[in-house]
Protein backbone atom coordinates (compact mmCIF):
# COMPACT_ATOMS: atom_id res chain seq x y z
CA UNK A 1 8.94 -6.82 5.02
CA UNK A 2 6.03 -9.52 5.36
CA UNK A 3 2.61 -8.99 6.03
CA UNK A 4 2.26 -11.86 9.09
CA UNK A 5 1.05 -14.58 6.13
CA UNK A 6 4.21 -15.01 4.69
CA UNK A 7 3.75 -12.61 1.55
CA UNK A 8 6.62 -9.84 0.99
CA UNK A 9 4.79 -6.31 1.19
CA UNK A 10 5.85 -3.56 -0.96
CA UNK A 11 7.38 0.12 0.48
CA UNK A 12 5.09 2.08 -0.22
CA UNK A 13 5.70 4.89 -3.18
CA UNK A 14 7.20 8.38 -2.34
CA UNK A 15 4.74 10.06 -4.38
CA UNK A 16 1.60 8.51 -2.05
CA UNK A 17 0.42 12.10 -1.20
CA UNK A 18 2.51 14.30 -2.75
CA UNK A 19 1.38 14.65 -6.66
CA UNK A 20 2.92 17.34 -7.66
CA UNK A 21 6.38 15.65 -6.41
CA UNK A 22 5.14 12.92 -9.15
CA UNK A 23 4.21 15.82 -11.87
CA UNK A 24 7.37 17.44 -11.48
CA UNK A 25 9.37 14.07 -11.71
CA UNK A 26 7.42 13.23 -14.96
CA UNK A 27 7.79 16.86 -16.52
CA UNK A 28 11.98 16.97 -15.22
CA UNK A 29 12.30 13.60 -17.13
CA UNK A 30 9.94 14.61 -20.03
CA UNK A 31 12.37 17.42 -20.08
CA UNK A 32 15.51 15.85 -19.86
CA UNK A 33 14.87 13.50 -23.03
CA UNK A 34 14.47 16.71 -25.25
CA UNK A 35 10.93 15.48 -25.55
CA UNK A 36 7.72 17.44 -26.05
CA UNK A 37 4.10 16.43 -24.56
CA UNK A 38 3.23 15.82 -28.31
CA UNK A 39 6.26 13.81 -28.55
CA UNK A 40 5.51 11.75 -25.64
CA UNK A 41 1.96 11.08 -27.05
CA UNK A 42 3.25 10.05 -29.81
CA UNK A 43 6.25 7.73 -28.64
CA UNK A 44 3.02 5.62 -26.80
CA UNK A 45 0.88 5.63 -29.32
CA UNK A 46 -1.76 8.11 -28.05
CA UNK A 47 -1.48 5.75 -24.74
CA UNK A 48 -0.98 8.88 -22.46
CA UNK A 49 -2.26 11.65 -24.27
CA UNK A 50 -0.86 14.91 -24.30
CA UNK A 51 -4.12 16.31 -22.78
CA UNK A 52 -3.82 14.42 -19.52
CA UNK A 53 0.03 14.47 -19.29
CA UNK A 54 -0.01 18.53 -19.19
CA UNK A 55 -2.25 18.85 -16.05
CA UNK A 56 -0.91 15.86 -14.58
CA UNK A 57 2.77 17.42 -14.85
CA UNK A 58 1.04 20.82 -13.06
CA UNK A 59 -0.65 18.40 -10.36
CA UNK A 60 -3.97 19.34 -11.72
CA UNK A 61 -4.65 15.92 -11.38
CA UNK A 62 -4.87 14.22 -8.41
CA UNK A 63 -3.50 10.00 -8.90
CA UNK A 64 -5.44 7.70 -7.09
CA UNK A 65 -3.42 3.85 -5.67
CA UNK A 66 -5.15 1.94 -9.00
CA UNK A 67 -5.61 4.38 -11.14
């Protein structure tokens, strides 16, 4: 796909509008890996806290495109 100047557009995500398809992805592979949320805080160095990970998992938290 091009966007009429030439430049290749990207498909846009599956999860654009559906966040708690993206929460339940994250928790599922959060899951899978044995890991806790505490775990996960820790494996990126307090990068994504444990805090935000929890309600974004539930869809609590609504994702904004650039946030």
């Amino acid at each position: 796909m091009t966007d009429g100047g030439g430049r290749t557009r990207r498909k846009p995500s599956p999860f654009v509008g559906r966040p708690n398809a993206l929460g339940g992805l994250l928790a599922d592979l959060r899951t899978a890996k044995g890991l806790s949320l505490r775990q996960v805080e820790e494996a990126t160095d307090k990068a994504v806290s444990n805090a935000y990970l929890s309600p974004l998992e539930k869809g609590s938290i609504l994702l904004r495109p650039g946030q």
